[in-house]
PDB file of N, CA and C in Angstrom:
ATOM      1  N   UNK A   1     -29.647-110.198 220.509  1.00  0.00           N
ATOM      2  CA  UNK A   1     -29.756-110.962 219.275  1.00  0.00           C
ATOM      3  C   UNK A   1     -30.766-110.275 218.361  1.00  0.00           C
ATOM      4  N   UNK A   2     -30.409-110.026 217.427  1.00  0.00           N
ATOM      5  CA  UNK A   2     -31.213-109.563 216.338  1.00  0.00           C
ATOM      6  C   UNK A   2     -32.508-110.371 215.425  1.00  0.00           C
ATOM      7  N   UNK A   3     -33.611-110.102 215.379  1.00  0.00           N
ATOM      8  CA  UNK A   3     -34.719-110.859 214.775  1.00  0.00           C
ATOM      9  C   UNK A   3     -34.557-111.244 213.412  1.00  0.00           C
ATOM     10  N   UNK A   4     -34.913-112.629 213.123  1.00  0.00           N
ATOM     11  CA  UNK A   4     -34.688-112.563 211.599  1.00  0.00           C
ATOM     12  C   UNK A   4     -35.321-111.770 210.451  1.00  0.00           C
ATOM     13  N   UNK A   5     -35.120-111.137 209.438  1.00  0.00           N
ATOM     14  CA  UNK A   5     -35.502-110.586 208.862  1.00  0.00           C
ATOM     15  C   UNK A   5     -35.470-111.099 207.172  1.00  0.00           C
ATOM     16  N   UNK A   6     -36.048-110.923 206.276  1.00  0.00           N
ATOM     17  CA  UNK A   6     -35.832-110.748 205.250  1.00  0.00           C
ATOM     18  C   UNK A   6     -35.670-109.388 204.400  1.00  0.00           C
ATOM     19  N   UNK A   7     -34.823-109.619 203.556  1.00  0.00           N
ATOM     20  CA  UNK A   7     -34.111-108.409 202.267  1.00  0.00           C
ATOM     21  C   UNK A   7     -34.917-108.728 201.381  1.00  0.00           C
ATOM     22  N   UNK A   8     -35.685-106.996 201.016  1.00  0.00           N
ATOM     23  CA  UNK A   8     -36.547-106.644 200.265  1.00  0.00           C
ATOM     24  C   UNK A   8     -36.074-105.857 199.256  1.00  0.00           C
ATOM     25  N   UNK A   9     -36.556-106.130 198.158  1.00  0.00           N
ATOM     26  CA  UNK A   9     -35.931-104.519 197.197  1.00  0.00           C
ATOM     27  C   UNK A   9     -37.400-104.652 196.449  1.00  0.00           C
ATOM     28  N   UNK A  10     -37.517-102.954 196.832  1.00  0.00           N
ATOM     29  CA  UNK A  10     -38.532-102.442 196.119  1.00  0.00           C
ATOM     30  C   UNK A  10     -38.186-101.003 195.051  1.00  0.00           C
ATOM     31  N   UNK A  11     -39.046-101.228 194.237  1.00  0.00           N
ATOM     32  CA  UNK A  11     -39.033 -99.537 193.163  1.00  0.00           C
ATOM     33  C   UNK A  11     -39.708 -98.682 193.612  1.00  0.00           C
ATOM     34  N   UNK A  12     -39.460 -97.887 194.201  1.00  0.00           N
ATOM     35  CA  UNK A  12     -40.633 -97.245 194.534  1.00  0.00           C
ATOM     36  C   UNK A  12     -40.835 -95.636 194.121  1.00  0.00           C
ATOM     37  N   UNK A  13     -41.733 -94.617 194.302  1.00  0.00           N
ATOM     38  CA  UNK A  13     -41.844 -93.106 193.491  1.00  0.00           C
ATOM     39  C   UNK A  13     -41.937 -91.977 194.581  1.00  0.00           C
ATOM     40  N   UNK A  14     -41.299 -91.562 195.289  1.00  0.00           N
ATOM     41  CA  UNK A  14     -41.609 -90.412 196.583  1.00  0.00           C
ATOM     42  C   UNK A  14     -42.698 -89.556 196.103  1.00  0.00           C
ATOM     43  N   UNK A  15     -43.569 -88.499 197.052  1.00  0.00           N
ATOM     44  CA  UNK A  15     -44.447 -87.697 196.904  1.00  0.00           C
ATOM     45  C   UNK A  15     -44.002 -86.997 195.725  1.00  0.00           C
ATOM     46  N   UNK A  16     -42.932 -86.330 195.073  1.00  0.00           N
ATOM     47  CA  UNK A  16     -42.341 -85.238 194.482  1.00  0.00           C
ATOM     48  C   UNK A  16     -42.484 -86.260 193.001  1.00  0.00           C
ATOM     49  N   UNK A  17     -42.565 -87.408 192.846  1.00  0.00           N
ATOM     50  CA  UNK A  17     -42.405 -88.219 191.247  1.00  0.00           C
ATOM     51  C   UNK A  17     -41.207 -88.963 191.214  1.00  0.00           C
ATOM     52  N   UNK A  18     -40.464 -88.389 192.516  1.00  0.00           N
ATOM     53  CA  UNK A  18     -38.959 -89.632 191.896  1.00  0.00           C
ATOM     54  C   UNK A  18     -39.112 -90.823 192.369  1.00  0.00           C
ATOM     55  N   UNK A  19     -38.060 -91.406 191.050  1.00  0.00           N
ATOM     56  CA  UNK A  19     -37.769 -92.802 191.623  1.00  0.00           C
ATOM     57  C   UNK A  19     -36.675 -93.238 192.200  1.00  0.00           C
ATOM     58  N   UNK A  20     -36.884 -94.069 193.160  1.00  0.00           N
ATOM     59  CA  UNK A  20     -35.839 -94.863 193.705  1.00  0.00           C
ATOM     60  C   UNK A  20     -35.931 -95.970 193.762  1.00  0.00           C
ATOM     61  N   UNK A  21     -34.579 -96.725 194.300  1.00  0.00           N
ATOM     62  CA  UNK A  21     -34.428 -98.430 194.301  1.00  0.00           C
ATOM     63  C   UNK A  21     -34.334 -98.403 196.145  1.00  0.00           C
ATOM     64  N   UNK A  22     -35.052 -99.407 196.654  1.00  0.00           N
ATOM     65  CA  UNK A  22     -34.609 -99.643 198.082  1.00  0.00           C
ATOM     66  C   UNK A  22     -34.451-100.820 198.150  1.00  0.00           C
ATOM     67  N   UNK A  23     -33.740-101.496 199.032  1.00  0.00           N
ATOM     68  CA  UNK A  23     -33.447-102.438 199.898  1.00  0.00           C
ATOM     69  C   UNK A  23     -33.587-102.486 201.086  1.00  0.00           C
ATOM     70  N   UNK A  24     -34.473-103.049 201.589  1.00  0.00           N
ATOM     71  CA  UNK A  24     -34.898-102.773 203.239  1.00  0.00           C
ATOM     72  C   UNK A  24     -34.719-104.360 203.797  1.00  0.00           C
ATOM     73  N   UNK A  25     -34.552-104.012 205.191  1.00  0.00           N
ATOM     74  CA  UNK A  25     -34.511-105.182 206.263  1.00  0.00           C
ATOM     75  C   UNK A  25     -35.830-105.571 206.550  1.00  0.00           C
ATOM     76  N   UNK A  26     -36.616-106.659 206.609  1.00  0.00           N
ATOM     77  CA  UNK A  26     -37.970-106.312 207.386  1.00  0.00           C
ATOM     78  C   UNK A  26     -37.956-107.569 208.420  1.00  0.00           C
ATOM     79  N   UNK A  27     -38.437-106.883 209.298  1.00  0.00           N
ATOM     80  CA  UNK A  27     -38.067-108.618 210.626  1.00  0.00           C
ATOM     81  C   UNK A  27     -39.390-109.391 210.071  1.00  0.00           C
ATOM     82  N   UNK A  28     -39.458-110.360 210.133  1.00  0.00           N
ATOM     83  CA  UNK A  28     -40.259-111.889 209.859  1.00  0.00           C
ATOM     84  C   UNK A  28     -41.662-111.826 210.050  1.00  0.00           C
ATOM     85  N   UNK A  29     -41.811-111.077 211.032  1.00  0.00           N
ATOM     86  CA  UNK A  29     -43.049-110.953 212.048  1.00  0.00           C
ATOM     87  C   UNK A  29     -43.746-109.653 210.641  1.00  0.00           C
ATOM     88  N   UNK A  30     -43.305-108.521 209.991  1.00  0.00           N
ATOM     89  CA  UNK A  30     -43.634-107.466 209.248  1.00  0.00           C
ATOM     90  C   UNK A  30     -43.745-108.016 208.170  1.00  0.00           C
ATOM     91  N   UNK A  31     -43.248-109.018 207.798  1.00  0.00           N
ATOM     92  CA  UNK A  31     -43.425-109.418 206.412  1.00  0.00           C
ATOM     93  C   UNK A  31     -44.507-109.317 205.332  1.00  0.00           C
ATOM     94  N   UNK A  32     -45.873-110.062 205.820  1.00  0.00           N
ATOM     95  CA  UNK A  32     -46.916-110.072 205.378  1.00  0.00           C
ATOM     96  C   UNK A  32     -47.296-109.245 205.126  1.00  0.00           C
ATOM     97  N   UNK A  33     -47.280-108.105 206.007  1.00  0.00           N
ATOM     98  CA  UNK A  33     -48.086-107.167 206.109  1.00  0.00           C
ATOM     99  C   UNK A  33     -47.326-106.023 205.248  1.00  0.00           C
ATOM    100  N   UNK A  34     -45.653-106.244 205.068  1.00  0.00           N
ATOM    101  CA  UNK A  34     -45.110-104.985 204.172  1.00  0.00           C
ATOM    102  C   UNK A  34     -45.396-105.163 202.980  1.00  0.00           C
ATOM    103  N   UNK A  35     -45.283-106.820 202.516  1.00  0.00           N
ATOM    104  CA  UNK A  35     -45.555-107.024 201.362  1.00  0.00           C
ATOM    105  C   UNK A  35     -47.087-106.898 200.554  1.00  0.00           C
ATOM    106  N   UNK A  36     -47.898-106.743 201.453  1.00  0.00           N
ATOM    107  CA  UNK A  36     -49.499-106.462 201.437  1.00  0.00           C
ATOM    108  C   UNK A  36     -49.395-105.069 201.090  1.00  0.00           C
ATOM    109  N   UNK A  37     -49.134-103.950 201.822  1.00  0.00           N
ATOM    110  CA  UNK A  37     -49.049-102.371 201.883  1.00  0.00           C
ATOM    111  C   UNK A  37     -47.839-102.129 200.595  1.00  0.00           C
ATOM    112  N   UNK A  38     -47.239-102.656 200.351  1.00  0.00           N
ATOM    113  CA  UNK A  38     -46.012-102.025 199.218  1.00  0.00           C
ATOM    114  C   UNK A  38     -46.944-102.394 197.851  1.00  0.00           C
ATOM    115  N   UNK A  39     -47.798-103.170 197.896  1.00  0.00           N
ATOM    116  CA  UNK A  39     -48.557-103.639 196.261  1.00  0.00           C
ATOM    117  C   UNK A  39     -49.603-102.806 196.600  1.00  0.00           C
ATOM    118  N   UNK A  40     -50.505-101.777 197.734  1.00  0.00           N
ATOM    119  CA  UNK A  40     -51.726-101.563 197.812  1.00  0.00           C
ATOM    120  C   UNK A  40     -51.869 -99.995 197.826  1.00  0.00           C
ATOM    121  N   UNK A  41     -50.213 -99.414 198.052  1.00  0.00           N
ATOM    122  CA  UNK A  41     -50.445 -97.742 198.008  1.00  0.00           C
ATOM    123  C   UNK A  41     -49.612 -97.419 198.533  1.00  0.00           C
ATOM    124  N   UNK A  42     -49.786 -96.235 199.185  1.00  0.00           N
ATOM    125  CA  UNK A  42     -48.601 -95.253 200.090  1.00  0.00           C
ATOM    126  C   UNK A  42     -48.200 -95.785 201.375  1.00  0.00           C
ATOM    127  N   UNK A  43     -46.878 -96.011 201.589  1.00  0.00           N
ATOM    128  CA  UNK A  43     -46.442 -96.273 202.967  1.00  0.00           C
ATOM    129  C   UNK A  43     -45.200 -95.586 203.543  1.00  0.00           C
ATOM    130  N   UNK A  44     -45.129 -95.618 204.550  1.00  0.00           N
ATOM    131  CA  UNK A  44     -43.733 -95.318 204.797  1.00  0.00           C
ATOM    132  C   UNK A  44     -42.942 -96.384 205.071  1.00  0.00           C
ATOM    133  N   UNK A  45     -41.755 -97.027 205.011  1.00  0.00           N
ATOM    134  CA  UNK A  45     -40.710 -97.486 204.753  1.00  0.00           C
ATOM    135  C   UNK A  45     -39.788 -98.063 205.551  1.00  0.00           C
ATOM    136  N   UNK A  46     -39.834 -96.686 206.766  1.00  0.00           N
ATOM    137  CA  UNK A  46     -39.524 -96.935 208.089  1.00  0.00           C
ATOM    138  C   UNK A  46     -40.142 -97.632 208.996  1.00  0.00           C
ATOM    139  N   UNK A  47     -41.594 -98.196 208.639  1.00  0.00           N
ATOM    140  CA  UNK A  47     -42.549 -98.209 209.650  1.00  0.00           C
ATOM    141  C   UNK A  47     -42.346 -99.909 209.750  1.00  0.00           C
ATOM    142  N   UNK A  48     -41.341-100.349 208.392  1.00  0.00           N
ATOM    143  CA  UNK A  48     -41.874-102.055 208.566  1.00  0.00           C
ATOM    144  C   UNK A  48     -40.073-102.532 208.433  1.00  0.00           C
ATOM    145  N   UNK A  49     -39.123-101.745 208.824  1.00  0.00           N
ATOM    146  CA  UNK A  49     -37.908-102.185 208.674  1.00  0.00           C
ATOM    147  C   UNK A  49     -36.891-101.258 208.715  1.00  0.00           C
ATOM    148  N   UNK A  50     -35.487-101.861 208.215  1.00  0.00           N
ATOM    149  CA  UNK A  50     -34.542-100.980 208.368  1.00  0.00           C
ATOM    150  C   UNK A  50     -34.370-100.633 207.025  1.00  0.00           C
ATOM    151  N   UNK A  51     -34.114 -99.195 206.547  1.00  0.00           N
ATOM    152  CA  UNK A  51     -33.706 -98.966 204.904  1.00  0.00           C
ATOM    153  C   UNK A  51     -32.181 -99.527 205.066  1.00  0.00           C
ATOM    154  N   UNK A  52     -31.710-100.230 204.373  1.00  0.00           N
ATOM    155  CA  UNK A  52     -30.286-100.750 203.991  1.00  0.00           C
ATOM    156  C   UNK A  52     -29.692-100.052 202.842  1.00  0.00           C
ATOM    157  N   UNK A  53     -30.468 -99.560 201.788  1.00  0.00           N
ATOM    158  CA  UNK A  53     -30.016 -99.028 200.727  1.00  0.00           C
ATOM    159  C   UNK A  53     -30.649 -98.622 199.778  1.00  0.00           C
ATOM    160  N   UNK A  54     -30.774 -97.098 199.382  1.00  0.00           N
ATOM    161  CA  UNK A  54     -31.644 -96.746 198.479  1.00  0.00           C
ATOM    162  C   UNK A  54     -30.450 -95.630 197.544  1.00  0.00           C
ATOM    163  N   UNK A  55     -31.378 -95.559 196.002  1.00  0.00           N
ATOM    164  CA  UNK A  55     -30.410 -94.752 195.186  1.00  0.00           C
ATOM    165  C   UNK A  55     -31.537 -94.636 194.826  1.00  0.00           C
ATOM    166  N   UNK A  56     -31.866 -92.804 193.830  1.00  0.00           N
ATOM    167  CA  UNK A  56     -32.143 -92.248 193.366  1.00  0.00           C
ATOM    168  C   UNK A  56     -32.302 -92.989 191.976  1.00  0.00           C
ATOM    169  N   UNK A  57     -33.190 -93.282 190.996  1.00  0.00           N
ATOM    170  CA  UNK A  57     -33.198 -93.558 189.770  1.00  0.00           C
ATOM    171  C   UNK A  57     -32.752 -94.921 189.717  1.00  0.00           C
ATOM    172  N   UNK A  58     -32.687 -95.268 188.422  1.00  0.00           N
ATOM    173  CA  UNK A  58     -32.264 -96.708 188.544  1.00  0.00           C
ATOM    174  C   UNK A  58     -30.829 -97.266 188.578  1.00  0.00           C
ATOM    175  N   UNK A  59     -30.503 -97.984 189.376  1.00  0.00           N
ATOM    176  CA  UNK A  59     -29.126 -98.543 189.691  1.00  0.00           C
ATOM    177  C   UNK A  59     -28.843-100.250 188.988  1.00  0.00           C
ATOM    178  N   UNK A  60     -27.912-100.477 188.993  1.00  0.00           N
ATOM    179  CA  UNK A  60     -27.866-101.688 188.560  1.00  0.00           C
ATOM    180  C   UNK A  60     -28.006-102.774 189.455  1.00  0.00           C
ATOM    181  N   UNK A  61     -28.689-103.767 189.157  1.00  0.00           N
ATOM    182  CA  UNK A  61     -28.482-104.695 190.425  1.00  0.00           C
ATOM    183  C   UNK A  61     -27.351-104.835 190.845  1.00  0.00           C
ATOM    184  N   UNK A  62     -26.759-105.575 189.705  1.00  0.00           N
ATOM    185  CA  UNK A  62     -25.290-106.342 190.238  1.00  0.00           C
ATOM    186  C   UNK A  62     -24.695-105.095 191.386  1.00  0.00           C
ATOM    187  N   UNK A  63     -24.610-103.643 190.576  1.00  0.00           N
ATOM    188  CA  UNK A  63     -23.807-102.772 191.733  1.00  0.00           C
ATOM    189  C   UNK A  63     -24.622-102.819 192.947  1.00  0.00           C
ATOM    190  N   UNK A  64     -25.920-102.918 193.469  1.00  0.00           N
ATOM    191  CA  UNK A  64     -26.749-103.004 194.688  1.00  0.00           C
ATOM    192  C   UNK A  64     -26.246-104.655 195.561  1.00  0.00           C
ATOM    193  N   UNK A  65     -25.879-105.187 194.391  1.00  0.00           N
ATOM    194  CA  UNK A  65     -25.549-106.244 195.045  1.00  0.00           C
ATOM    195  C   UNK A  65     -24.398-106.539 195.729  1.00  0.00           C
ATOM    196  N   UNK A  66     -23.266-105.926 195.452  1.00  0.00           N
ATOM    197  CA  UNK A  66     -22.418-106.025 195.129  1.00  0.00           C
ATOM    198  C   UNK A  66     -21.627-105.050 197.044  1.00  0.00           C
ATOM    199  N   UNK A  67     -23.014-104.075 196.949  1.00  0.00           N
ATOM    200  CA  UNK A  67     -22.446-102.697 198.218  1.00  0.00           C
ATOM    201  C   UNK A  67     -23.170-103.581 199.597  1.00  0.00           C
ATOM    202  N   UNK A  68     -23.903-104.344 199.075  1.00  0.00           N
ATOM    203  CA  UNK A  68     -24.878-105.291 200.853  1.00  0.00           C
ATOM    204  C   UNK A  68     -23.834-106.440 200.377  1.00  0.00           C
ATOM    205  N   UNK A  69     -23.368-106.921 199.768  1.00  0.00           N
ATOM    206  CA  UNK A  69     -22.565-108.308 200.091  1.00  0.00           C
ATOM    207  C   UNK A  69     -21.363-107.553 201.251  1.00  0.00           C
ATOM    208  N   UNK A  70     -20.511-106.675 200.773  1.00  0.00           N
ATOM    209  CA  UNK A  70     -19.391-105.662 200.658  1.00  0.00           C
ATOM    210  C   UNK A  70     -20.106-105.353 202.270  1.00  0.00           C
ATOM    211  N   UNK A  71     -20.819-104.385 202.755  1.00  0.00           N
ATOM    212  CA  UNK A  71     -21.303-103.986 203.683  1.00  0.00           C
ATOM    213  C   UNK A  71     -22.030-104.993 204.784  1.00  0.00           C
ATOM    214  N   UNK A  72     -23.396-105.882 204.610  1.00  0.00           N
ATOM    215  CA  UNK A  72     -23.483-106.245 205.343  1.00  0.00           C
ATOM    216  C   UNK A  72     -23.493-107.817 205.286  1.00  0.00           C
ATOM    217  N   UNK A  73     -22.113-108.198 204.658  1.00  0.00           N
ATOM    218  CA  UNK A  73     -22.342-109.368 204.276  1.00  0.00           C
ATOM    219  C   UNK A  73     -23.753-110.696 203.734  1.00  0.00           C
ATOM    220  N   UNK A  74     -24.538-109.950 202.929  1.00  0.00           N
ATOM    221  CA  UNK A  74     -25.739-110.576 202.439  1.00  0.00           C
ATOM    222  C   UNK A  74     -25.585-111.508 201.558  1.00  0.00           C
ATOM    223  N   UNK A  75     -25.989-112.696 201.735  1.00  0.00           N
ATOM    224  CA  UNK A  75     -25.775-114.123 200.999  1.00  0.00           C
ATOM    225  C   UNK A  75     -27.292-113.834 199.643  1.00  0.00           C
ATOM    226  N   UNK A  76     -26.927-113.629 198.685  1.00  0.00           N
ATOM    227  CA  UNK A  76     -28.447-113.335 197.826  1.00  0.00           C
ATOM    228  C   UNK A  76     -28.926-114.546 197.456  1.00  0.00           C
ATOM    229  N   UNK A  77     -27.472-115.786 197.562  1.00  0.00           N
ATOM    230  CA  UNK A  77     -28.335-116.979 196.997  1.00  0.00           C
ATOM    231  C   UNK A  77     -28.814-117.506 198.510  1.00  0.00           C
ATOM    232  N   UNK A  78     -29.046-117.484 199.665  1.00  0.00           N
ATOM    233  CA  UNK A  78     -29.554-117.999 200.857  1.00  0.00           C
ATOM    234  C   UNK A  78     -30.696-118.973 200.425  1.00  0.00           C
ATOM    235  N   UNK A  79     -31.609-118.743 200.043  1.00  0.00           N
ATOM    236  CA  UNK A  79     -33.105-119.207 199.597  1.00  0.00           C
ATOM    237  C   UNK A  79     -32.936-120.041 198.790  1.00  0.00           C
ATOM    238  N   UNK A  80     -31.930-120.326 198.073  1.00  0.00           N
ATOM    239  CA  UNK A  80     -31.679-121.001 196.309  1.00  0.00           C
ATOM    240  C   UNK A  80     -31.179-122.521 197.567  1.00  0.00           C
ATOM    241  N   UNK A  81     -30.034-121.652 197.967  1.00  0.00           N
ATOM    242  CA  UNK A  81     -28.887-122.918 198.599  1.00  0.00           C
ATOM    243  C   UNK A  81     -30.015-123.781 199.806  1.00  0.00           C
ATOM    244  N   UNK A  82     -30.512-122.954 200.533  1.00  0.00           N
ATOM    245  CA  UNK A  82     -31.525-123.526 201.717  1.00  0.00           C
ATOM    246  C   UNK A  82     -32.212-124.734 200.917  1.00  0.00           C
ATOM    247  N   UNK A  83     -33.154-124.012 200.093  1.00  0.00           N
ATOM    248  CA  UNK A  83     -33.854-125.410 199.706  1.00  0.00           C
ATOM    249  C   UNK A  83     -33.450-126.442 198.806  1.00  0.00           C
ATOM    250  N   UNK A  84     -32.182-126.241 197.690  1.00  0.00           N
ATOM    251  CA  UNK A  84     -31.063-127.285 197.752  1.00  0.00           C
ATOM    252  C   UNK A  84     -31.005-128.569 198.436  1.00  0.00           C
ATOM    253  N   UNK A  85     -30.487-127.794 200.059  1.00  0.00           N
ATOM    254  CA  UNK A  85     -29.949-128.437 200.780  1.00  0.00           C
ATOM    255  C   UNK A  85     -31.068-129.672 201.214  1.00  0.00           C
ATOM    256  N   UNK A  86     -32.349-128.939 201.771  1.00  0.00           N
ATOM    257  CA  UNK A  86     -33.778-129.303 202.108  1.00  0.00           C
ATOM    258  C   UNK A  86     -34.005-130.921 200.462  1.00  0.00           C
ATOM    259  N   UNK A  87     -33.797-130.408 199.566  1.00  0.00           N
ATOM    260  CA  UNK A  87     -34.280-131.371 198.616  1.00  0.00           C
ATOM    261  C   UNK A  87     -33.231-132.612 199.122  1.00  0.00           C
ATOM    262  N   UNK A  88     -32.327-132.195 198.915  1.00  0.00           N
ATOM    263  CA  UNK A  88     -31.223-133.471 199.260  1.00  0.00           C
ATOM    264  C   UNK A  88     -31.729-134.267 200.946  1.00  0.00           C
ATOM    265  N   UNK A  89     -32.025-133.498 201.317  1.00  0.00           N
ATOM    266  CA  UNK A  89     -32.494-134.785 202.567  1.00  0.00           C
ATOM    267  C   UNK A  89     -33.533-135.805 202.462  1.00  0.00           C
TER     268      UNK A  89
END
C-alpha cells in the first residue's frame, strides 16, 4: 500500500538559471519539512518525493493538469470537495 501523499507544484531555477515547473508526490510524513526547505533555498527534489512532472520554462496549468489527471488519475478538486463534504455534516 502506498503512503499518502500530497501533489505539489513548484517553480523552481536549476544551478545553470533555468526554469522549470514541477509537480512532485510528497508522502505526508515530508510535508512540513519540503514545504519549509522549498521557501528557504537549495534542495534537491528527490530527497522529499516522487517528481511526477516537470517541463522546462513555463507550461500552462490547465495542460499540467490535464497530463496527471490523463496519467495518474489526480482529482485537483480533492481538498475543495473534502471539506464540502466535512461542512455539510
Amino acid at each position: 500500500m502506498s503512503e499518502p501523499s500530497s501533489i505539489e507544484f513548484c517553480s523552481i531555477i536549476n544551478e545553470s538559471g533555468e526554469e522549470y515547473c514541477v509537480y512532485i508526490s510528497v508522502p505526508l510524513i515530508n510535508l512540513i519539512s519540503f514545504r519549509k526547505a522549498i521557501t528557504t533555498g537549495s534542495i534537491l527534489l528527490e530527497e522529499y518525493g516522487e517528481i511526477l512532472f516537470y517541463h522546462k520554462g513555463n507550461v500552462s496549468n490547465q495542460v499540467i493538469k490535464k497530463y496527471l489527471k490523463r496519467e495518474f488519475n489526480i482529482n485537483h478538486h480533492y481538498e475543495e470537495e473534502l471539506i464540502s463534504g466535512v461542512e455539510v455534516l
